[in-house]
Structures are given as C-alpha cells and as structure tokens.
C-alpha atoms as a PDB file:
ATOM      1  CA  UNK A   1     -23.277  12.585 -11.454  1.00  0.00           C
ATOM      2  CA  UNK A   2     -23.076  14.068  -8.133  1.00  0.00           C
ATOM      3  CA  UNK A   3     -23.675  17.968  -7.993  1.00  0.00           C
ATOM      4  CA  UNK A   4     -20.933  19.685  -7.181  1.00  0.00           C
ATOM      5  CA  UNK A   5     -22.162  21.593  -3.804  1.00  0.00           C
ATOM      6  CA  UNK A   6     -23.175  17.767  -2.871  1.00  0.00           C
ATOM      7  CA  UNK A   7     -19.618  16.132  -3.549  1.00  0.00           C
ATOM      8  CA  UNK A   8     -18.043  15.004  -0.239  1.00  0.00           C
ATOM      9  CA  UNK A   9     -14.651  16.346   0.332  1.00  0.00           C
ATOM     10  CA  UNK A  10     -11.743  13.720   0.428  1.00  0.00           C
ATOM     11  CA  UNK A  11      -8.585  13.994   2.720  1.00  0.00           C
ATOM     12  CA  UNK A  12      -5.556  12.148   1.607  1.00  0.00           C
ATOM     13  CA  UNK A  13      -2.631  11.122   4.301  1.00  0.00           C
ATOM     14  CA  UNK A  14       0.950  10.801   3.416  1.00  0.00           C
ATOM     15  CA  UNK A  15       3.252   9.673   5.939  1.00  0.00           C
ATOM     16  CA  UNK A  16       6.806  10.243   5.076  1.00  0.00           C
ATOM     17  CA  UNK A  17      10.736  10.241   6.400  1.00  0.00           C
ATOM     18  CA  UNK A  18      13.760  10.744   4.157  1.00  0.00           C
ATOM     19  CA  UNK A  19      11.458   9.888   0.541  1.00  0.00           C
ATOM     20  CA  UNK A  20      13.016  13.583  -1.078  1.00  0.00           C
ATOM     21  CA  UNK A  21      13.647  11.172  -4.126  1.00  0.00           C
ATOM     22  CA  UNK A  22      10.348   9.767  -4.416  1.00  0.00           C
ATOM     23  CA  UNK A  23       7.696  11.871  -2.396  1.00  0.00           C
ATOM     24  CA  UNK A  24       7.303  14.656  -5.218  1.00  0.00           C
ATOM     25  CA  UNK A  25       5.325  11.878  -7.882  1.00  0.00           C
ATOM     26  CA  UNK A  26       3.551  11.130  -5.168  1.00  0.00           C
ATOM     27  CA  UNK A  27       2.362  14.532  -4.334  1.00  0.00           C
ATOM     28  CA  UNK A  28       1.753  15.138  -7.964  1.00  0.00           C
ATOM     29  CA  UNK A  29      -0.123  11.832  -8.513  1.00  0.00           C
ATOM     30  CA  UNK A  30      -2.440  13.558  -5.381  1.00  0.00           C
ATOM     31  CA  UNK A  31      -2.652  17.150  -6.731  1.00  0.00           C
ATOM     32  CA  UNK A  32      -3.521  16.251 -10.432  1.00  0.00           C
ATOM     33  CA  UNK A  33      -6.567  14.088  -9.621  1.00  0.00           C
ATOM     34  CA  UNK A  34      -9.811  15.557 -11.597  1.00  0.00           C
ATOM     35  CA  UNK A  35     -11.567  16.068  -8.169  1.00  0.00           C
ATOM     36  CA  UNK A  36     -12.463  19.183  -7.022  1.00  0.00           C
ATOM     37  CA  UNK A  37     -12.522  18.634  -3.200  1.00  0.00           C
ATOM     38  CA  UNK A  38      -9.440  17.254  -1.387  1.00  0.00           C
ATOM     39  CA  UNK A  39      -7.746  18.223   1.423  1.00  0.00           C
ATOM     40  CA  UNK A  40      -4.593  16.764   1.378  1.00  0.00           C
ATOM     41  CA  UNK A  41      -1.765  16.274   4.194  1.00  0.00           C
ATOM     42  CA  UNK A  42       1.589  15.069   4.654  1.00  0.00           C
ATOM     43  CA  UNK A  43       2.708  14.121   7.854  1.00  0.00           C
ATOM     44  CA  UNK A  44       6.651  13.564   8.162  1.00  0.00           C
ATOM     45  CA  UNK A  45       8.370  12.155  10.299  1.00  0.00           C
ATOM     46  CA  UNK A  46      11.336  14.828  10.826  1.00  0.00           C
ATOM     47  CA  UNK A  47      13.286  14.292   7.352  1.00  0.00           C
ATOM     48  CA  UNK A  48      16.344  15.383   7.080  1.00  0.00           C
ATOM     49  CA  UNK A  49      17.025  15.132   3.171  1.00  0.00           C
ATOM     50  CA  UNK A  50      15.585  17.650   0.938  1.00  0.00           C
ATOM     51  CA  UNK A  51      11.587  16.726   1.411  1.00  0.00           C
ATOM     52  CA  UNK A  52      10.731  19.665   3.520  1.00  0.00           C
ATOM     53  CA  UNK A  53      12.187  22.114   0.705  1.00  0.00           C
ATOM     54  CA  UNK A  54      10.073  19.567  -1.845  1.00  0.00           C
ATOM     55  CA  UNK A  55       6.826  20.707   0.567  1.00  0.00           C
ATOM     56  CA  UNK A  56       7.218  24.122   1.206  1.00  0.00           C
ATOM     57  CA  UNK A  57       7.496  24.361  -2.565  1.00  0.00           C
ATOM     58  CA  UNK A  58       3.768  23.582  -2.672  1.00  0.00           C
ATOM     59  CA  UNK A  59       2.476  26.702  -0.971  1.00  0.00           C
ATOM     60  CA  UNK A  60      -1.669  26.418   0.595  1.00  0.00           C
ATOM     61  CA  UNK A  61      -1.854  23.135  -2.126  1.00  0.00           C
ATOM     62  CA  UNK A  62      -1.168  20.707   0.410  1.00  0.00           C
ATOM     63  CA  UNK A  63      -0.549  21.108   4.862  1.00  0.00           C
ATOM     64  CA  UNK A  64       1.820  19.658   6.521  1.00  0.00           C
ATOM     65  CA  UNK A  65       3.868  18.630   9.546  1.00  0.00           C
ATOM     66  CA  UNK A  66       6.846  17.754  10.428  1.00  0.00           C
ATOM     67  CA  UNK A  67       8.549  16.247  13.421  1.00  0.00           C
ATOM     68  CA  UNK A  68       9.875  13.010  15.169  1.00  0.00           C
ATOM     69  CA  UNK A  69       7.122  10.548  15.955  1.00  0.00           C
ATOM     70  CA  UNK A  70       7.394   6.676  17.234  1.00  0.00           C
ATOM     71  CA  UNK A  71       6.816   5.570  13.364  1.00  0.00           C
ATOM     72  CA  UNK A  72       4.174   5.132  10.481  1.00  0.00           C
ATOM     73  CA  UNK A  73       0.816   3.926  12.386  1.00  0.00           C
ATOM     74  CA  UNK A  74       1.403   7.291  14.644  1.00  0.00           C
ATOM     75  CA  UNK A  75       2.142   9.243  11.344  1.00  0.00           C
ATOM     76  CA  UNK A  76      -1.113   8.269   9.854  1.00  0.00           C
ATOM     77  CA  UNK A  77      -3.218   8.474  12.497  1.00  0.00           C
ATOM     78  CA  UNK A  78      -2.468  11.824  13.425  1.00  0.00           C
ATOM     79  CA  UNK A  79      -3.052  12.825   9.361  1.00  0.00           C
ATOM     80  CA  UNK A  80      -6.483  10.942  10.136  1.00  0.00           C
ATOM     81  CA  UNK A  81      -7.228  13.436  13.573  1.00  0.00           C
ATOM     82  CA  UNK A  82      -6.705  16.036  11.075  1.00  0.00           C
ATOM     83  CA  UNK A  83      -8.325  15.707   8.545  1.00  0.00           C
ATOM     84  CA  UNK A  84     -11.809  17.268   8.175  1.00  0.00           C
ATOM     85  CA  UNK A  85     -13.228  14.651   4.837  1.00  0.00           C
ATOM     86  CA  UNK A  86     -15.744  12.262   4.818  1.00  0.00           C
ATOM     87  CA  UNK A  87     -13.770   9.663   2.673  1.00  0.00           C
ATOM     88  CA  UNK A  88     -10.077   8.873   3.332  1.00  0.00           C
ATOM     89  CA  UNK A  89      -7.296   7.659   1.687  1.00  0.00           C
ATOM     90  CA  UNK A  90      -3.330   6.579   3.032  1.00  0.00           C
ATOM     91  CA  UNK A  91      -0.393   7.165   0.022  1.00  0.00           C
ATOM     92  CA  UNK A  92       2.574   6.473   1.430  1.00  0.00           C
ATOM     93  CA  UNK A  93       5.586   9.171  -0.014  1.00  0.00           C
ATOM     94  CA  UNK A  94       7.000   6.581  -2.475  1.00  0.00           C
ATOM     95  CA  UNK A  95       3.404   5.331  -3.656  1.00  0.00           C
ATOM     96  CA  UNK A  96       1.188   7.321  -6.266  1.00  0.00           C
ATOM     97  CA  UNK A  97      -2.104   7.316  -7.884  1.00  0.00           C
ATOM     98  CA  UNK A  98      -3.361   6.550 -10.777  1.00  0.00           C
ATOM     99  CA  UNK A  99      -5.486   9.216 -13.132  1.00  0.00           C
ATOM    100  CA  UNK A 100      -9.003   8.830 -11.723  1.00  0.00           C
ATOM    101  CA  UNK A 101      -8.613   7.349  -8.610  1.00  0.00           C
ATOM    102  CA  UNK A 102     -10.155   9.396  -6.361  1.00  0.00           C
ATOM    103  CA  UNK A 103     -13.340  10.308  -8.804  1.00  0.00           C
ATOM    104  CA  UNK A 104     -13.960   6.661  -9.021  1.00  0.00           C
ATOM    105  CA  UNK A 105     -13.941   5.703  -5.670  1.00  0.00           C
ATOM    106  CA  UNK A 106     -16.238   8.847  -4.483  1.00  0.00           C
ATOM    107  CA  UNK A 107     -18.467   7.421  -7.266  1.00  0.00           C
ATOM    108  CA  UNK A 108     -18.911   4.071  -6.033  1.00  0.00           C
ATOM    109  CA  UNK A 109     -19.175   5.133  -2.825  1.00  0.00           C
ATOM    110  CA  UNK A 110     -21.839   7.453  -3.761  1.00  0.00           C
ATOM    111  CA  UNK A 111     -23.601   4.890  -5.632  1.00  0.00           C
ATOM    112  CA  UNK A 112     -23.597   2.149  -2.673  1.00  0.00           C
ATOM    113  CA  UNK A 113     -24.108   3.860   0.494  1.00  0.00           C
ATOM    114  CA  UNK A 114     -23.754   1.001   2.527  1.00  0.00           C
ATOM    115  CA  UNK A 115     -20.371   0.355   1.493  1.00  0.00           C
ATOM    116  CA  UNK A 116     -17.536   1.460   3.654  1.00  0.00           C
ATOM    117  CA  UNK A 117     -14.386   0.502   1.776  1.00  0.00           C
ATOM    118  CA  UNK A 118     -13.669   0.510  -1.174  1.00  0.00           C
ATOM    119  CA  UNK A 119     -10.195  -0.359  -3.530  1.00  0.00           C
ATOM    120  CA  UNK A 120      -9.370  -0.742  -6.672  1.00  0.00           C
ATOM    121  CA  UNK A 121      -6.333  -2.465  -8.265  1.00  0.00           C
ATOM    122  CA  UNK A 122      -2.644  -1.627  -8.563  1.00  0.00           C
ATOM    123  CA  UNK A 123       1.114  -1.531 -10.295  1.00  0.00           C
ATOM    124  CA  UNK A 124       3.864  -2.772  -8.723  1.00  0.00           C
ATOM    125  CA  UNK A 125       6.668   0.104  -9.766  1.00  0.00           C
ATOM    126  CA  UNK A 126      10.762   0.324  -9.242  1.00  0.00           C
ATOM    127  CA  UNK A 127      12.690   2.820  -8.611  1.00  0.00           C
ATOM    128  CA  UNK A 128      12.220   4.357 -11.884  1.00  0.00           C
ATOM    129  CA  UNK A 129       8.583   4.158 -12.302  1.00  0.00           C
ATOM    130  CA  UNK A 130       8.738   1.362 -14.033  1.00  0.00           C
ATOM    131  CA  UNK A 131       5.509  -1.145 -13.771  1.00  0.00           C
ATOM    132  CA  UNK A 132       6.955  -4.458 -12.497  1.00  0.00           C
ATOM    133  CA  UNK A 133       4.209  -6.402 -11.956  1.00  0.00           C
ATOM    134  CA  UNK A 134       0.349  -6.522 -10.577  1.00  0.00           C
ATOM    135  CA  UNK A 135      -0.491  -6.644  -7.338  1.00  0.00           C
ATOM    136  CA  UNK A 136      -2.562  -9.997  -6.451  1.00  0.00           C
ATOM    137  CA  UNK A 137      -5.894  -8.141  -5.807  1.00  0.00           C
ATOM    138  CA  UNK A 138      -9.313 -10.500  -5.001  1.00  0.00           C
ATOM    139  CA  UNK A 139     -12.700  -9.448  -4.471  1.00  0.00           C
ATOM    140  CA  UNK A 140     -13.133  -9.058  -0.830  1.00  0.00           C
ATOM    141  CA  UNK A 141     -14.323 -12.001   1.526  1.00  0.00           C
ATOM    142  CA  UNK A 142     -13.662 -11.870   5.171  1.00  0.00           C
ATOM    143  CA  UNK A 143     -12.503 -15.476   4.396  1.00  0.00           C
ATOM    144  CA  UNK A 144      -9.970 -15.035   1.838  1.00  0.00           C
ATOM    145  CA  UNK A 145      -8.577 -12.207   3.876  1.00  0.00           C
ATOM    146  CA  UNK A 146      -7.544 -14.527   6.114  1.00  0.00           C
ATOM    147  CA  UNK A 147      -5.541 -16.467   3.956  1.00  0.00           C
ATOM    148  CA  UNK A 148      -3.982 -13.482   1.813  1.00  0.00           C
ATOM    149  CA  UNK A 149      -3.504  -9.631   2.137  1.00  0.00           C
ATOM    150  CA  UNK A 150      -5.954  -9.227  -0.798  1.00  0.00           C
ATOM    151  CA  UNK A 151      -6.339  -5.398  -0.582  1.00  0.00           C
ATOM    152  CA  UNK A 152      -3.163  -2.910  -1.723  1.00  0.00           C
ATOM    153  CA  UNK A 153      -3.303  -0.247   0.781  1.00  0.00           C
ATOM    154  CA  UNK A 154      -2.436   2.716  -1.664  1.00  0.00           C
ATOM    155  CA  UNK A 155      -5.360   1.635  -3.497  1.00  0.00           C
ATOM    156  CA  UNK A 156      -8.169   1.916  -1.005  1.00  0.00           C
ATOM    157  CA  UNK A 157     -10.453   4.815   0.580  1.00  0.00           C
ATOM    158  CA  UNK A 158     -12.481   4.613   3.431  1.00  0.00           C
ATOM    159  CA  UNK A 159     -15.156   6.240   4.984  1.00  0.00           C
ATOM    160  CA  UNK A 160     -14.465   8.228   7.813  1.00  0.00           C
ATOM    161  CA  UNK A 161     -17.142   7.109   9.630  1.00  0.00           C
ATOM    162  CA  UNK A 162     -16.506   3.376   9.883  1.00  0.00           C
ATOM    163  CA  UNK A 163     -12.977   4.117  10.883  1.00  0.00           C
ATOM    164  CA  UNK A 164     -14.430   5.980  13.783  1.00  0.00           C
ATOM    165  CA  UNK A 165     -16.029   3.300  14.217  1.00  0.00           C
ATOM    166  CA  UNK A 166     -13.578   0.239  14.283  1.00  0.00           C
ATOM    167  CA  UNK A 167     -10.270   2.526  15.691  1.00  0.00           C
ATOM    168  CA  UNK A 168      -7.513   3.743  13.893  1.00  0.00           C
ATOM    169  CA  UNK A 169      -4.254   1.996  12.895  1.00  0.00           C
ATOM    170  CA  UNK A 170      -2.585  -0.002  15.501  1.00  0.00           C
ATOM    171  CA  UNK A 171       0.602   1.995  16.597  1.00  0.00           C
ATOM    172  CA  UNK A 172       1.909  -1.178  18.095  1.00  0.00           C
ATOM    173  CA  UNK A 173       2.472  -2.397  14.479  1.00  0.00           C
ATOM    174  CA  UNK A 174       5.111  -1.522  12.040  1.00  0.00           C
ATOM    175  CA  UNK A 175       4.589  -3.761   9.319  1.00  0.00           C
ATOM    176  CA  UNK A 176       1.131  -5.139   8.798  1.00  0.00           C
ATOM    177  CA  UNK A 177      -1.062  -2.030  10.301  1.00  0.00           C
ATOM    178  CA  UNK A 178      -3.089  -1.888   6.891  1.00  0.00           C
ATOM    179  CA  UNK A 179      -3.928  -5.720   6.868  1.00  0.00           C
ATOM    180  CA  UNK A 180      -5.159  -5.531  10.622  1.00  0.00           C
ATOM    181  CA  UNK A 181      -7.069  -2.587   9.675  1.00  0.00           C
ATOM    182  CA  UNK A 182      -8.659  -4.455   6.714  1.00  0.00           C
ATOM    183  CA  UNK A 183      -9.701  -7.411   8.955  1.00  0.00           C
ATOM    184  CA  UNK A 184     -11.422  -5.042  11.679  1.00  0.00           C
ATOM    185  CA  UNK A 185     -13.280  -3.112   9.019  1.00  0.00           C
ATOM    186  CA  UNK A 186     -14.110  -6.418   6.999  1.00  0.00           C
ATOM    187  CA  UNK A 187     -15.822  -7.971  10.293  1.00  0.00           C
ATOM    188  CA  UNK A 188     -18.130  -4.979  10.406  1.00  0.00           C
ATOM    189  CA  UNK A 189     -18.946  -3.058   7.204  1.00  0.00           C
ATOM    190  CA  UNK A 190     -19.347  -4.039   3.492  1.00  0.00           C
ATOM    191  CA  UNK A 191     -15.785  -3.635   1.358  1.00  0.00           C
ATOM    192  CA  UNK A 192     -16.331  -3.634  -2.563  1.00  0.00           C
ATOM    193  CA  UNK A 193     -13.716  -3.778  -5.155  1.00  0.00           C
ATOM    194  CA  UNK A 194     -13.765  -1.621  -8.130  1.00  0.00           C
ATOM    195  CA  UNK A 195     -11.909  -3.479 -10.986  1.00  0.00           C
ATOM    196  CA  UNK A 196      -9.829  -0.794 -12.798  1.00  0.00           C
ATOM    197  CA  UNK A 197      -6.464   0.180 -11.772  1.00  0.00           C
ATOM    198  CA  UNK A 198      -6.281   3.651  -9.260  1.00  0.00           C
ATOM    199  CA  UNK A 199      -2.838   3.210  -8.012  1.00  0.00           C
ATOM    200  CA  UNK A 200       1.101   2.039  -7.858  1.00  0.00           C
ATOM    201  CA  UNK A 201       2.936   0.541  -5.037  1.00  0.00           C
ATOM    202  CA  UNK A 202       6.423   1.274  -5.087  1.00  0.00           C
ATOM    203  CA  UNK A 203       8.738  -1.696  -4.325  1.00  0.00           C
ATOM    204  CA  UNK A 204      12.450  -1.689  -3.970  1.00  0.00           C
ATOM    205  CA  UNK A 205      15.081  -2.895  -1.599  1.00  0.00           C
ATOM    206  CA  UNK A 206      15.141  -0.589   0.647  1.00  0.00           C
ATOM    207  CA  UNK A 207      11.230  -0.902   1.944  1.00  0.00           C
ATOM    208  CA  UNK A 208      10.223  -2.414   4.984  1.00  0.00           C
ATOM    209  CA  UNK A 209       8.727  -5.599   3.901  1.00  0.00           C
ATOM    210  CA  UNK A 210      11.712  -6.219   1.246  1.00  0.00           C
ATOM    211  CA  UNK A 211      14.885  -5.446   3.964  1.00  0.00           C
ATOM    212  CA  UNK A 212      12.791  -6.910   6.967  1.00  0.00           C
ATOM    213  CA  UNK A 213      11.131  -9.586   5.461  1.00  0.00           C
ATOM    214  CA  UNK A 214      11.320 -11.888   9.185  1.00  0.00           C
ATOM    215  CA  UNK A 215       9.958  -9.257  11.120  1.00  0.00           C
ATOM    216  CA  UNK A 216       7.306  -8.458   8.904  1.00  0.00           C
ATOM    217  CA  UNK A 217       6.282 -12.337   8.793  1.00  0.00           C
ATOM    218  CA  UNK A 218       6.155 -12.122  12.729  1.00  0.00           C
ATOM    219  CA  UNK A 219       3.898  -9.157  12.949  1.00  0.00           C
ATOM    220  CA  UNK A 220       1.283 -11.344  10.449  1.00  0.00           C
ATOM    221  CA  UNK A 221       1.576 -14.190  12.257  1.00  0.00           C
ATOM    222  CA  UNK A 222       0.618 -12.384  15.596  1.00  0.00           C
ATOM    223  CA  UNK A 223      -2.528 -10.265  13.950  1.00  0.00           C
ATOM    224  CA  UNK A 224      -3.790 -13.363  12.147  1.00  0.00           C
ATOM    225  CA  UNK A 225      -3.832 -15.537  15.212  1.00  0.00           C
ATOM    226  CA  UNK A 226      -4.941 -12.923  17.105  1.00  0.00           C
ATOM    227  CA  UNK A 227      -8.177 -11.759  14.109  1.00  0.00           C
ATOM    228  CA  UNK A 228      -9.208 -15.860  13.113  1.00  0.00           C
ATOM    229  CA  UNK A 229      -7.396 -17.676  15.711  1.00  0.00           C
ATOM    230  CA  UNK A 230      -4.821 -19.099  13.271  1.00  0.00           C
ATOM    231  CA  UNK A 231      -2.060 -18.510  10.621  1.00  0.00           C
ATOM    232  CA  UNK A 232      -2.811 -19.619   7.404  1.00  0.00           C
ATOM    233  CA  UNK A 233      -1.023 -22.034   4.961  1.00  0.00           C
ATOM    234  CA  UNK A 234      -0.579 -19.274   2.419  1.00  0.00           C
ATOM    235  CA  UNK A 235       1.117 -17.269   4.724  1.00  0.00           C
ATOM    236  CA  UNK A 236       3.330 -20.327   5.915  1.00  0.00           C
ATOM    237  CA  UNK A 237       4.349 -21.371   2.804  1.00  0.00           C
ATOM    238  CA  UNK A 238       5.188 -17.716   1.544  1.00  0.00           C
ATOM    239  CA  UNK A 239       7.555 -17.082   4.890  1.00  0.00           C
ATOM    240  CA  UNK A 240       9.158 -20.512   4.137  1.00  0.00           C
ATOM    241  CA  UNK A 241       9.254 -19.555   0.416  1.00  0.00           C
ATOM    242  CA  UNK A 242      11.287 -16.287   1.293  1.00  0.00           C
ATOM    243  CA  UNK A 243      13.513 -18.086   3.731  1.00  0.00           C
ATOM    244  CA  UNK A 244      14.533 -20.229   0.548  1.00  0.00           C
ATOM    245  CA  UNK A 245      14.821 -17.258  -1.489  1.00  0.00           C
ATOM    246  CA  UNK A 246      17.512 -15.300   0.808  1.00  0.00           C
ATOM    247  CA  UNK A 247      19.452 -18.462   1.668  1.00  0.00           C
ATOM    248  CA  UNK A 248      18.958 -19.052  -2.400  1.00  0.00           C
ATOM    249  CA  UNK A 249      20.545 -15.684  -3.137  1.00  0.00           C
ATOM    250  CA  UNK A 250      24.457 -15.924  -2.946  1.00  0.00           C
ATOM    251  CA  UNK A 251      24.011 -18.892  -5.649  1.00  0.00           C
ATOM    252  CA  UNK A 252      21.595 -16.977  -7.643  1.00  0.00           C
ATOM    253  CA  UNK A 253      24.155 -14.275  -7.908  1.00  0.00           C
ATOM    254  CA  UNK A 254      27.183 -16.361  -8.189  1.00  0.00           C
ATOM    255  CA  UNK A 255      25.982 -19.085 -10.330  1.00  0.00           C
ATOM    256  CA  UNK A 256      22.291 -18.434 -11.964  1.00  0.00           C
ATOM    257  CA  UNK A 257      23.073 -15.047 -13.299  1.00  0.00           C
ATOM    258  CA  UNK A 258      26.453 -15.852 -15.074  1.00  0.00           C
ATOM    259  CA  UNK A 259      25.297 -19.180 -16.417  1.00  0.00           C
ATOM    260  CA  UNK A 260      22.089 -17.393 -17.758  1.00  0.00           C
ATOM    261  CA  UNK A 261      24.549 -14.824 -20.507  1.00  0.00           C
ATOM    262  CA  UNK A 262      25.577 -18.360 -21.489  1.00  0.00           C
ATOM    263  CA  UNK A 263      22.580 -19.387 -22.371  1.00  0.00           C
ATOM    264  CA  UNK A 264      20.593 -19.070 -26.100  1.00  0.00           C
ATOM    265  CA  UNK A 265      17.433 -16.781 -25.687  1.00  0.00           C
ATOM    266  CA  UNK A 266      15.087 -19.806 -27.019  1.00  0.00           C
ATOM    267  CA  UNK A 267      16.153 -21.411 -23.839  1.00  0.00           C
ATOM    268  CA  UNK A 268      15.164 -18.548 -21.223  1.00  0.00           C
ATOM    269  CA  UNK A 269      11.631 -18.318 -23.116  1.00  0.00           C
ATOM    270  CA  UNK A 270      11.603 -22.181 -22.659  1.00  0.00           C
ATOM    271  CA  UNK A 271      12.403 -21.810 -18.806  1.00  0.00           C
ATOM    272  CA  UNK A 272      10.067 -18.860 -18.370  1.00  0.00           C
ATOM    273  CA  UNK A 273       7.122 -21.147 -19.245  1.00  0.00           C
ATOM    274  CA  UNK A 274       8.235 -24.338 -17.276  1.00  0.00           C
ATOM    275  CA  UNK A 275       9.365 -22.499 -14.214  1.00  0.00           C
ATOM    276  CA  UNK A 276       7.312 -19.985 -11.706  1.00  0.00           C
ATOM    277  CA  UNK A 277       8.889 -16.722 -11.309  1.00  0.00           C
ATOM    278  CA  UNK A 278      11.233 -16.069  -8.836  1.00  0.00           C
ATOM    279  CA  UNK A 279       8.439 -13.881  -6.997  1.00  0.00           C
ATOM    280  CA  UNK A 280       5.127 -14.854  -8.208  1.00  0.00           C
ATOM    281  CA  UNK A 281       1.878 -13.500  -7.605  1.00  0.00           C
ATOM    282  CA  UNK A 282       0.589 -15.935  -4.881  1.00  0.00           C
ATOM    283  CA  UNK A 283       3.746 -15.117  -2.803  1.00  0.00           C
ATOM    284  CA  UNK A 284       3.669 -11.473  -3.300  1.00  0.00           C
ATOM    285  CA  UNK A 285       0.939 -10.180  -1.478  1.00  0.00           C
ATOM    286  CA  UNK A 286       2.554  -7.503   0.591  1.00  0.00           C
ATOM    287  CA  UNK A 287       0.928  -5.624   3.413  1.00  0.00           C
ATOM    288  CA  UNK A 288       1.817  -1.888   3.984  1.00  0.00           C
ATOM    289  CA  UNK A 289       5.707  -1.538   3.220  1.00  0.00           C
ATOM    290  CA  UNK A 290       5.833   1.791   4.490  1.00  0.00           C
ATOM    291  CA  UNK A 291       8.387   3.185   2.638  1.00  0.00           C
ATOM    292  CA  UNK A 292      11.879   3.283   4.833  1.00  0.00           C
ATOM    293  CA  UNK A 293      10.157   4.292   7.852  1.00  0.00           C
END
C-alpha cells in the first residue's frame, strides 16, 4: 500500500469532437475511479453538439479546452503538454473505464519500477453499453507486436517519463497513432500486462477504423514497414479479410439475414460451432478508432 502523501498523481486525456451522446460515461467512468489523485482533461476539438454544456456541467472536477485543431494525435498531445502527472492515460470520449483501473495500474507500476507501460484488458461495447466482445489482448513481446496490435489503447497508462523520452503521438497519423506509439515505447522500456479487465472500447459504425477501414489499413502498412521493415501476414490477411467482408455485405443483407428467420434455432447453434464469426478475434485487433474525429 502506497501512503497517501507518496501516491503519484495521474492525468487522464480525453480527446473529443461531436461525442455529446457518449462523452458523459466516459467522464463518469474517469471521475468515479477510487483514486485520490487525478488530474483529468478533456481536450475538444471545437464541438458543436451539446458536449461543451455536458463539460461546463462538471465545474473544477475536470479542465478543459476547446477549439479547432488538425485532429486526434494534436488533441492528445496537447492534453499530454498539460498535464502535470507522473503516469498517463488516453480515453477517448466514447471509451470508459472500468472500476479499478487506475488503482491497479499505479499499483503495478509502483511495484515494478522499471516498467514503463502498463495495460490491462478490455470490452468491446455498442452503442448501448452493451459488451460485444473481448478485445484480443497478448502479453507484450516486441515480436508479436509486430504481427498484431496486441495492446487496447483505452486500457493502458504510461509513465510520463518514457514518453518524454520516445516523443509524443505522431500528428501525421490519424488512424494507427497508438500502435506506433506502442512500437517506439516497446523498443526501449519494459511493457507488462496486468490480466484483469480496466476498460471498454466503444465500437460502432460510425468510428474511424469501422467507416474507414482502407485508410486505416494504409496507415499500418506504412508504420509497420517503416518500425520492422515489413507488413505482416496477420495484417495482410485481416485487410484482405475486410475487403471480403464489405464486398460480402449487400448479400449478407439481402440473402443471409432473411434466409437465417427461416431457419430452426438447432441449426444456427449448429453453424455457430462449424463456422468462425463474422468478425473474430484474430481479425479484430483494432488500433486507436478515435471516435468520429
């Protein structure tokens, strides 16, 4: 147990543009957290639905910002010049954390002091908060980060330090900023995974790496040539899988989905086991979706 007087303070970044519908869970998820020292700071993007009535409603609780900037990386890495804690941590406003999550990372990082990262593992939600499936976390090797986005963003803090260290996010990225950052870190300092669950990422159609699924491909392509000099099969075979997926979609809607009412339940249970899901967890390792930004 770390005395109180001794406990580092942890600041908390949330970039955000237009998420009035989502951005309140995720400020409650922040400001319910049984840790007594966080500074927390939302950095939007100039919204012009109701999330800058949603903010003001919280008063001293919480600063923030808001104005145009040239997208998410910027966002974040101003909330990073600003903020004065030791350990940080990047929610995006449609993401939210899990009971605990910040009390268990400060203790692991407390308890390993050469350890610079450190993530746990997360929900996938909807819309409705619904929990639609587990993100495909790993423990962490340089070499299996090459293959597969094995860290979910919401679910990591870092120390400040070693992101002094290594840079900030790159703001020429829109999609894959968290993945690059994982690699840089990776090469330099120790990353440990603590295996309980500390957050949920939010996915629905309207995210970034849902609605631009070709663009986001492109930007991993470009870091992971770029970080090990080549892309890897895993990422080959997942753009190729989603390529098949959208040109598979007017059928699935046309054909699949009425033929399936038709069907007896017995036979859907007897499908589920023979056939992988549509989306299944080796293809579903999704870097930072960033909301609609």
């Amino acid at each position: 147990m770390i005395p109180h007087d001794n406990l580092p303070l942890v600041s908390i970044i949330t970039p955000s543009l237009n998420q009035g519908r989502f951005i309140r869970d995720t400020i409650e998820s922040v400001l319910s957290q049984d840790y007594p020292k966080l500074d927390y700071i939302v950095m939007d993007g100039g919204s012009t639905d109701d999330t800058l009535d949603i903010l003001r409603r919280y008063g001293a609780r919480l600063t923030w910002r808001s104005a145009p900037d040239r997208g998410q990386a910027e966002a974040v890495n101003s909330g990073f010049r600003l903020a004065k804690g030791e350990i940080l941590g990047w929610l995006n406003s449609d993401d939210t954390y899990l009971p605990g999550a910040v009390k268990a990372a400060v203790g692991h990082l407390a308890a390993n002091t050469d350890t610079a990262v450190v993530y746990g593992d997360a929900y996938y939600i909807d819309e409705i908060n619904a929990v639609t499936g587990i993100y495909p976390t790993e423990d962490f090797s340089l070499n299996r980060l090459a293959g597969a986005c094995i860290i979910c963003q919401p679910a990591a803090f870092i120390r400040r330090a070693a992101l002094d260290t290594v840079g900030m996010l790159d703001p020429g990225l829109r999609y894959c900023m968290d993945y690059d950052l994982w690699i840089r870190l990776g090469r330099r300092f120790r990353i440990d995974r603590i295996k309980r669950f500390v957050a949920n990422s939010r996915r629905y159609p309207e995210t970034k790496s849902w609605s631009h699924r070709d663009k986001l491909f492109e930007e991993i392509y470009a870091v992971a040539e770029r970080s090990f000099g080549h892309v890897s099969p895993h990422w080959r075979v997942c753009r190729a899988y989603y390529r098949l997926v959208d040109l598979s979609w007017p059928l699935a809607r046309w054909v699949v989905w009425p033929a399936r009412q038709m069907l007896p339940e017995a036979v859907h249970r007897w499908l589920r086991k023979k056939l992988p899901p549509l989306v299944s967890g080796e293809q579903d390792r999704w870097v930072s979706h960033g909301g609609r930004r």
